[in-house]
N, C-alpha and C. Protein backbone atom coordinates (compact mmCIF):
# COMPACT_ATOMS: atom_id res chain seq x y z
N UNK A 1 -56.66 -180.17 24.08
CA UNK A 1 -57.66 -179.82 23.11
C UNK A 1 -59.07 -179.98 23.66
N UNK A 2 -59.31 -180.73 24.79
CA UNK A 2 -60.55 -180.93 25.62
C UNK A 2 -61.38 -179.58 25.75
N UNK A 3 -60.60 -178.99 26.23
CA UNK A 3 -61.02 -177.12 26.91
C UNK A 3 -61.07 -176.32 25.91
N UNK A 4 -61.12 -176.57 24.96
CA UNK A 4 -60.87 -175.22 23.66
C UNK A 4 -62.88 -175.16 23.77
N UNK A 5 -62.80 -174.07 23.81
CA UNK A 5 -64.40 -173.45 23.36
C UNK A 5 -64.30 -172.17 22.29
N UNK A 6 -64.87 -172.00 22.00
CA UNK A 6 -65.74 -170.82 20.97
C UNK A 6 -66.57 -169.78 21.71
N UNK A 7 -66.40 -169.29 21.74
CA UNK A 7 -67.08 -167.48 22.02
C UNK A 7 -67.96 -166.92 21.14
N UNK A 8 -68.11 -167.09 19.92
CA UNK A 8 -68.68 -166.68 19.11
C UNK A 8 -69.20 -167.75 18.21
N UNK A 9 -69.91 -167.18 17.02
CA UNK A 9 -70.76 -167.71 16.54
C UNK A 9 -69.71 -168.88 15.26
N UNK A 10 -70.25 -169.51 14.89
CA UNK A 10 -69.10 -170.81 13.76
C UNK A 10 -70.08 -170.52 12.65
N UNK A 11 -69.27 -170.67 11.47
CA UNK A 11 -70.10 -171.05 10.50
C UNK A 11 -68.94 -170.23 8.91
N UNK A 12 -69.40 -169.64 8.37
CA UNK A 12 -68.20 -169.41 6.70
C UNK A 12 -68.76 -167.70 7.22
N UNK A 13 -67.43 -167.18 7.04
CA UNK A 13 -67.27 -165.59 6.92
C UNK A 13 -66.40 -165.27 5.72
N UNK A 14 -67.50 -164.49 5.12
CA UNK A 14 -66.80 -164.07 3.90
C UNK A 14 -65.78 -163.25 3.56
N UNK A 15 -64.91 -163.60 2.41
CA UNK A 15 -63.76 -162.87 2.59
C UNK A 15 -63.98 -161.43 1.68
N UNK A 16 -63.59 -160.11 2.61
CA UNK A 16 -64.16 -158.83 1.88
C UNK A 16 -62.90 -158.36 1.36
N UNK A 17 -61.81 -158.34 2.14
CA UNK A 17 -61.05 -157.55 1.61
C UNK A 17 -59.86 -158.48 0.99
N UNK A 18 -59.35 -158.31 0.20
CA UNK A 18 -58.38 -158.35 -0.90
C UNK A 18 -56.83 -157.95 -0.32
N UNK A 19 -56.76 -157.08 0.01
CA UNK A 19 -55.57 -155.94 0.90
C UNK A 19 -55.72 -154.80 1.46
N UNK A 20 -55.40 -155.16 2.55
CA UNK A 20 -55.36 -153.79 3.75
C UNK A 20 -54.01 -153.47 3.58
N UNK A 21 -53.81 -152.40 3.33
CA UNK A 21 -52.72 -151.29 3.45
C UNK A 21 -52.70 -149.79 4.76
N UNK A 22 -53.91 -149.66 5.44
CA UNK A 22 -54.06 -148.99 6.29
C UNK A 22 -55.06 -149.59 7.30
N UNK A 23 -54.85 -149.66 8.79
CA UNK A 23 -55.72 -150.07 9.55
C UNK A 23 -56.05 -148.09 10.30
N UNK A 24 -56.86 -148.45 10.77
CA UNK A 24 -57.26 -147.02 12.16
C UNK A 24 -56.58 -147.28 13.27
N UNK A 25 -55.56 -147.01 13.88
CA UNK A 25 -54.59 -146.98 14.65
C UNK A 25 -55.58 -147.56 16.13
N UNK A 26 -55.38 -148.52 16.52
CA UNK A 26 -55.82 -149.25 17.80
C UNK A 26 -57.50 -149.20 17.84
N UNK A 27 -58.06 -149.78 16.77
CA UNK A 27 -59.29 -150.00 16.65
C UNK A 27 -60.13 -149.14 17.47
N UNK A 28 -61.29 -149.25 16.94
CA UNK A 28 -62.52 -148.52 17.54
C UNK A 28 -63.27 -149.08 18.20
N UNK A 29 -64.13 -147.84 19.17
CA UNK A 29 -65.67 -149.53 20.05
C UNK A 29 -66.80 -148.48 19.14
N UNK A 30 -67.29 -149.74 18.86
CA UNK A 30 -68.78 -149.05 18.05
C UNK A 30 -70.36 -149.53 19.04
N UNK A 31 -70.72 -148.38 18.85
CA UNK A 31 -71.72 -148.15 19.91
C UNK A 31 -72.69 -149.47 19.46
N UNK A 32 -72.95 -150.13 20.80
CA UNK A 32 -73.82 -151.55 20.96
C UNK A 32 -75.27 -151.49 20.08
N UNK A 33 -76.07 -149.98 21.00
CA UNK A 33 -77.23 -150.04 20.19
C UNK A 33 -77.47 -149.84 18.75
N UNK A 34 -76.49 -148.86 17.94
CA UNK A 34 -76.82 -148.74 16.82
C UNK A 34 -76.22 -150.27 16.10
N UNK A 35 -75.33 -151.08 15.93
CA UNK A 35 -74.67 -151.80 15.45
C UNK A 35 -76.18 -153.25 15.77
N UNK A 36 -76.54 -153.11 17.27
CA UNK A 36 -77.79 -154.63 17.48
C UNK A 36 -78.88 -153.95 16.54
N UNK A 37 -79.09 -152.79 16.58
CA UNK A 37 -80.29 -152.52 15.60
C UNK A 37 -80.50 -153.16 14.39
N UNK A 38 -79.05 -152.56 13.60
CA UNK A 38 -79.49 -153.48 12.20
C UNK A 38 -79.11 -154.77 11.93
N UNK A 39 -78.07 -155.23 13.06
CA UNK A 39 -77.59 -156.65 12.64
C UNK A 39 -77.89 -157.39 13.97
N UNK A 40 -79.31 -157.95 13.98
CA UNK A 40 -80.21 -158.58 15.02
C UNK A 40 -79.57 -159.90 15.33
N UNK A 41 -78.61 -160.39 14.80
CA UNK A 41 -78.01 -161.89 14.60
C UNK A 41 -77.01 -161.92 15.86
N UNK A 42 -76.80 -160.50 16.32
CA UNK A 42 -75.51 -160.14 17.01
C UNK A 42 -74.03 -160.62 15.95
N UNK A 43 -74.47 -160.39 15.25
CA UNK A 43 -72.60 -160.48 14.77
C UNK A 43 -72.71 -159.27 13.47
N UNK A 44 -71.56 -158.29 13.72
CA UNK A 44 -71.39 -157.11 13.06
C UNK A 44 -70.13 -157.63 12.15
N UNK A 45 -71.01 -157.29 10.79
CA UNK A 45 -70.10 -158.25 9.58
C UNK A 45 -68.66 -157.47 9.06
N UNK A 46 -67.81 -158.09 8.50
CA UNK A 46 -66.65 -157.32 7.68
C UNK A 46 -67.51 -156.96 6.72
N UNK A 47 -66.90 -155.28 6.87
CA UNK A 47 -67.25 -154.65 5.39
C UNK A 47 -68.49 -153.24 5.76
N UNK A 48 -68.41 -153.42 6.92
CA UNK A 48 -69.67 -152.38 7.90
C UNK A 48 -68.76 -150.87 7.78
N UNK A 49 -69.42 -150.15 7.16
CA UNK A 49 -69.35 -148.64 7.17
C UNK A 49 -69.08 -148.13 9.00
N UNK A 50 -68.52 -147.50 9.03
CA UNK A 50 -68.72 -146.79 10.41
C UNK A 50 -68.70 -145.63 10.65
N UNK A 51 -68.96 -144.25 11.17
CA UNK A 51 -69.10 -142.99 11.12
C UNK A 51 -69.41 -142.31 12.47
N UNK A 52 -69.00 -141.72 12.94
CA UNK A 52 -68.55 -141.00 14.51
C UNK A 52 -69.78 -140.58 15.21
N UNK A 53 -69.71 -141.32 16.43
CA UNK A 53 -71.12 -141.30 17.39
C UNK A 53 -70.97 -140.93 18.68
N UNK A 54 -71.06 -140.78 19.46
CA UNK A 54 -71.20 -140.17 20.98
C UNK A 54 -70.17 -141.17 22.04
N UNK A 55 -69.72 -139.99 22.59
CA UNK A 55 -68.49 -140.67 23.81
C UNK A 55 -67.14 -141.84 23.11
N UNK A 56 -66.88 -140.82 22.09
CA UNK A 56 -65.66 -141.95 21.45
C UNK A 56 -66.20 -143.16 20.89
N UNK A 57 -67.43 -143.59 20.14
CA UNK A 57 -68.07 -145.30 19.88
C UNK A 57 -67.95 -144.33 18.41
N UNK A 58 -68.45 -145.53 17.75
CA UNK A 58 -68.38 -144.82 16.47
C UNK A 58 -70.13 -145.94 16.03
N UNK A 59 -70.68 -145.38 15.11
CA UNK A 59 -72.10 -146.08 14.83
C UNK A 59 -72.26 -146.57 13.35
N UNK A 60 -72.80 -147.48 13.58
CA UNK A 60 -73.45 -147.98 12.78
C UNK A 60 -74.52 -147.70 11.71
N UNK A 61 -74.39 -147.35 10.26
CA UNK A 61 -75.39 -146.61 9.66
C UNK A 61 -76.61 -147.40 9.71
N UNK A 62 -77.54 -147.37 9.87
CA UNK A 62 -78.87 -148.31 9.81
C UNK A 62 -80.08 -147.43 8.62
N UNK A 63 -79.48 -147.23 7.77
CA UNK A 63 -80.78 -146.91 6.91
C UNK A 63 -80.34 -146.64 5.35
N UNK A 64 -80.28 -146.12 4.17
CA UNK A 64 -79.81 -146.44 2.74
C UNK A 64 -78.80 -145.08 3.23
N UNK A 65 -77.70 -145.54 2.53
CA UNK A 65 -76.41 -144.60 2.28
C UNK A 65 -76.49 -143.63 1.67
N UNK A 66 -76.06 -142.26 2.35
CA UNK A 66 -75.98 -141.30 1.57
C UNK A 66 -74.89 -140.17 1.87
N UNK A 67 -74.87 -139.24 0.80
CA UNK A 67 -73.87 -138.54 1.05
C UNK A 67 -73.48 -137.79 2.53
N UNK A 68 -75.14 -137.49 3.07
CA UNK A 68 -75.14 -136.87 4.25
C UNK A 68 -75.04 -137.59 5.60
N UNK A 69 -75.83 -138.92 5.42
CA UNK A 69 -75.09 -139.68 6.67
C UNK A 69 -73.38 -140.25 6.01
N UNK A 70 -73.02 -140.79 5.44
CA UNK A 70 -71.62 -140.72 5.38
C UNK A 70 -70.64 -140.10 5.26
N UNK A 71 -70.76 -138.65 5.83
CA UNK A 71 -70.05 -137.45 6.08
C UNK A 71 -69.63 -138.15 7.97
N UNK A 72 -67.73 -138.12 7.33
CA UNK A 72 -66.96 -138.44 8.56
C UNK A 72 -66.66 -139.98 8.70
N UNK A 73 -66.95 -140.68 7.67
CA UNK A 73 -67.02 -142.04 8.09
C UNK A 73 -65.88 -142.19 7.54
N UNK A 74 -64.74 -143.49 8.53
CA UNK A 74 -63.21 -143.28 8.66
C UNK A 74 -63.44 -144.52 7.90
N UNK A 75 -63.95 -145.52 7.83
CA UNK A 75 -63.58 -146.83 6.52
C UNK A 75 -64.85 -148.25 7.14
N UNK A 76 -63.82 -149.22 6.52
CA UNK A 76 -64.67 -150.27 6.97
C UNK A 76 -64.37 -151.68 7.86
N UNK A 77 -65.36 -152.17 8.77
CA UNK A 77 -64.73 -153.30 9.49
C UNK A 77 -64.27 -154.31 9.12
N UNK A 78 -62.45 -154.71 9.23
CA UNK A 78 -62.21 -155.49 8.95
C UNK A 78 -63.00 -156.97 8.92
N UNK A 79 -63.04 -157.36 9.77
CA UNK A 79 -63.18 -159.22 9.77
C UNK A 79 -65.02 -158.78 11.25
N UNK A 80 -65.82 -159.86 11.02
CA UNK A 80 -67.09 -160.24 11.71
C UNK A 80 -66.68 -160.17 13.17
N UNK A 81 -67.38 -159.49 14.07
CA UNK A 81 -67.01 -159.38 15.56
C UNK A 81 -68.77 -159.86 16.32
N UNK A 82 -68.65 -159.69 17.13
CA UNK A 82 -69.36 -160.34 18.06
C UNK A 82 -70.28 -159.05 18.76
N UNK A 83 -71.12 -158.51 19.23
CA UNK A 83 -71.96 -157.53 18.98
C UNK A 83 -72.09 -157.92 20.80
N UNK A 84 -71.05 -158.01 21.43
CA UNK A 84 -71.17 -157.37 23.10
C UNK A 84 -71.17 -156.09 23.88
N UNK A 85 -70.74 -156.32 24.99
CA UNK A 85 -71.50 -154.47 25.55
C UNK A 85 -70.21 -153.41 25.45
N UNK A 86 -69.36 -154.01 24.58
CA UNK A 86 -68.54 -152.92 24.17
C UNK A 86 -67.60 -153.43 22.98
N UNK A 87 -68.11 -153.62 22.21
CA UNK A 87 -67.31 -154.24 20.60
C UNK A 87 -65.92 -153.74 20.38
N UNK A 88 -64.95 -154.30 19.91
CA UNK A 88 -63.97 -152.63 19.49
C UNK A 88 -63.51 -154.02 18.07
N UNK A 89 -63.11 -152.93 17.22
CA UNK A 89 -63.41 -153.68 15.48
C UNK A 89 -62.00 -152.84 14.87
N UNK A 90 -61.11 -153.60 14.24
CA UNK A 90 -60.44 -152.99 13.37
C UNK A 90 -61.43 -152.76 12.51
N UNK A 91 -60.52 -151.12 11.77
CA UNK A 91 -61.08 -150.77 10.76
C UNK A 91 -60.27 -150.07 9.46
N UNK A 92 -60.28 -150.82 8.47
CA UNK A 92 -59.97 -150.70 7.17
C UNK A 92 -60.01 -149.06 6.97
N UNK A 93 -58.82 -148.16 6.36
CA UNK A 93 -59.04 -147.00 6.30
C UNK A 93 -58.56 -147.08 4.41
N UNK A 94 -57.84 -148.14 4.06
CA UNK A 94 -57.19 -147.69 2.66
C UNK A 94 -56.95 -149.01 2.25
N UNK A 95 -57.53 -149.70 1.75
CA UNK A 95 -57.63 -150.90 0.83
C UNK A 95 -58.46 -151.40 -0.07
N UNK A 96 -58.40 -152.83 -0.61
CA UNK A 96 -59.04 -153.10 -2.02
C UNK A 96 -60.40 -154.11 -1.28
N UNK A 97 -61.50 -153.53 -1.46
CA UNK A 97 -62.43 -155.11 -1.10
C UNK A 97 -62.91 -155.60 -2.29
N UNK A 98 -63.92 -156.19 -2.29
CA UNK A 98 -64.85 -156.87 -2.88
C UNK A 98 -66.36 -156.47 -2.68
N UNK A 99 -66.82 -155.76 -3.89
CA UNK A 99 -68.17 -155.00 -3.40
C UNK A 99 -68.99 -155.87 -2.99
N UNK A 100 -69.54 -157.16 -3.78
CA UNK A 100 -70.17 -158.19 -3.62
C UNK A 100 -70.24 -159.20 -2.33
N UNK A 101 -69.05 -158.26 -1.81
CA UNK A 101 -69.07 -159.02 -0.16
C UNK A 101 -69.62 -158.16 0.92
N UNK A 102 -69.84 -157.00 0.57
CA UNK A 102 -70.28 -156.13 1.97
C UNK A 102 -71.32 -156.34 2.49
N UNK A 103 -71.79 -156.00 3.34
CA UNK A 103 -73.29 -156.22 3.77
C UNK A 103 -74.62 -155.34 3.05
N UNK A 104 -75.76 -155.71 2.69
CA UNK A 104 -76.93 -154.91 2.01
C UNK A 104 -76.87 -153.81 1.47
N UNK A 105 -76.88 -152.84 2.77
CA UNK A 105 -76.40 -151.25 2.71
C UNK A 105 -75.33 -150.73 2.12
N UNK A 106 -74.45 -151.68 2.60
CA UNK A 106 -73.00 -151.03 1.96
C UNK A 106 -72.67 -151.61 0.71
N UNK A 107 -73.24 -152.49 0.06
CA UNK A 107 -73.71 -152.75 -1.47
C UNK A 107 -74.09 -152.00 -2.55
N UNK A 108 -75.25 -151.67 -1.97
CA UNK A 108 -76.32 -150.74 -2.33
C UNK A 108 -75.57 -149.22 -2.55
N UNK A 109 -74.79 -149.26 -1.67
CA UNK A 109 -74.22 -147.81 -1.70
C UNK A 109 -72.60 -147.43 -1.99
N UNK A 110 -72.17 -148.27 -2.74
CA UNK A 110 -70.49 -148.86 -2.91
C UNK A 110 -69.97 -147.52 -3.66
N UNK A 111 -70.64 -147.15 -4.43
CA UNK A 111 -70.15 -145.79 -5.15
C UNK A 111 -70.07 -144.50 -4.25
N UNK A 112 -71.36 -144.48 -3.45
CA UNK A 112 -71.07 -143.44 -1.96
C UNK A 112 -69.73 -143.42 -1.01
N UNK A 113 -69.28 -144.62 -0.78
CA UNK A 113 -68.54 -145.01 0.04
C UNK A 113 -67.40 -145.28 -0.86
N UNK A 114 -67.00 -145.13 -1.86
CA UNK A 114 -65.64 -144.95 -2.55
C UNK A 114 -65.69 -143.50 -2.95
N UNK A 115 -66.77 -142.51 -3.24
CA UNK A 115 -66.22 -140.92 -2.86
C UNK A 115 -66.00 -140.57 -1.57
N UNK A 116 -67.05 -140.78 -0.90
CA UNK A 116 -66.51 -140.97 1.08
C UNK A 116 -65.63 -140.79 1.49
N UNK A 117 -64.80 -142.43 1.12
CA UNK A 117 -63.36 -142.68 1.10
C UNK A 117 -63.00 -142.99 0.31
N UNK A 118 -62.09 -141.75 -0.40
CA UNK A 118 -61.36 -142.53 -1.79
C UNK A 118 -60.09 -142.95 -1.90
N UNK A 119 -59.61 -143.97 -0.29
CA UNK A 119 -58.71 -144.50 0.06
C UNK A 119 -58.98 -146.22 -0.51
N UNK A 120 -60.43 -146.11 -0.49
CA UNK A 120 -60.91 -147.34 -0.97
C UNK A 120 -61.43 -147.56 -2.36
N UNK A 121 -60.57 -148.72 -2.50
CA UNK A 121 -61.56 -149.09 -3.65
C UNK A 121 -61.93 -150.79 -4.20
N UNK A 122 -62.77 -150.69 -4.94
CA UNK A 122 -63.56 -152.50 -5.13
C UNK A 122 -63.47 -152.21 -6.27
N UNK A 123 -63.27 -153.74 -6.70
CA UNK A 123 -63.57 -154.83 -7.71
C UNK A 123 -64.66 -155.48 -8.02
């Protein structure tokens, strides 16, 4: 137990989802710069929208949700990852979260993102 270290950051991660019934078949890498842009902390939270970006990454929305940037977006990140030079994130395609747990944006915009995907839905 001497050698055990941590990689990432410690502290309470909130619980978003309720039940996953569909993951995205062998997770995604989401592109570094859009994902450090809005979440400066380096840690990309459960519950992050994602939507298809250049060379197979998928990005990070960084600005208020709407119908037109969330055109194509496949679901949401399971569990808090670590914001290195190549992330890869399960991602929630068909389950129950908790609106009150997502991050700002995806709060703000919970009704966008259950027509989006209406694989999902919150409580």
């Amino acid at each position: 137990m001497k050698q055990i270290t941590k990689s990432g950051p410690s502290g309470f991660q909130k619980v978003v989802f309720d039940e996953i019934t569909a993951h995205y078949p062998g997770g995604v890498h989401v592109d570094k710069t859009s994902a450090s842009t809005r979440f400066t902390d380096g840690v990309l939270p459960a519950g992050t929208v994602l939507v298809p970006g250049d060379e197979w990454k998928f990005n990070v929305i960084n600005e208020a949700l709407t119908e037109a940037n969330l055109a194509g977006a496949i679901g949401l990140t399971t569990h808090d990852i670590v914001i290195d030079d190549f992330p890869l994130v399960a991602v929630a395609i068909a389950a129950t979260f908790r609106a009150e747990a997502l991050p700002d944006l995806e709060q703000a915009g919970v009704a966008l993102i259950k027509k989006a995907l209406p694989r999902l839905t919150s409580w």
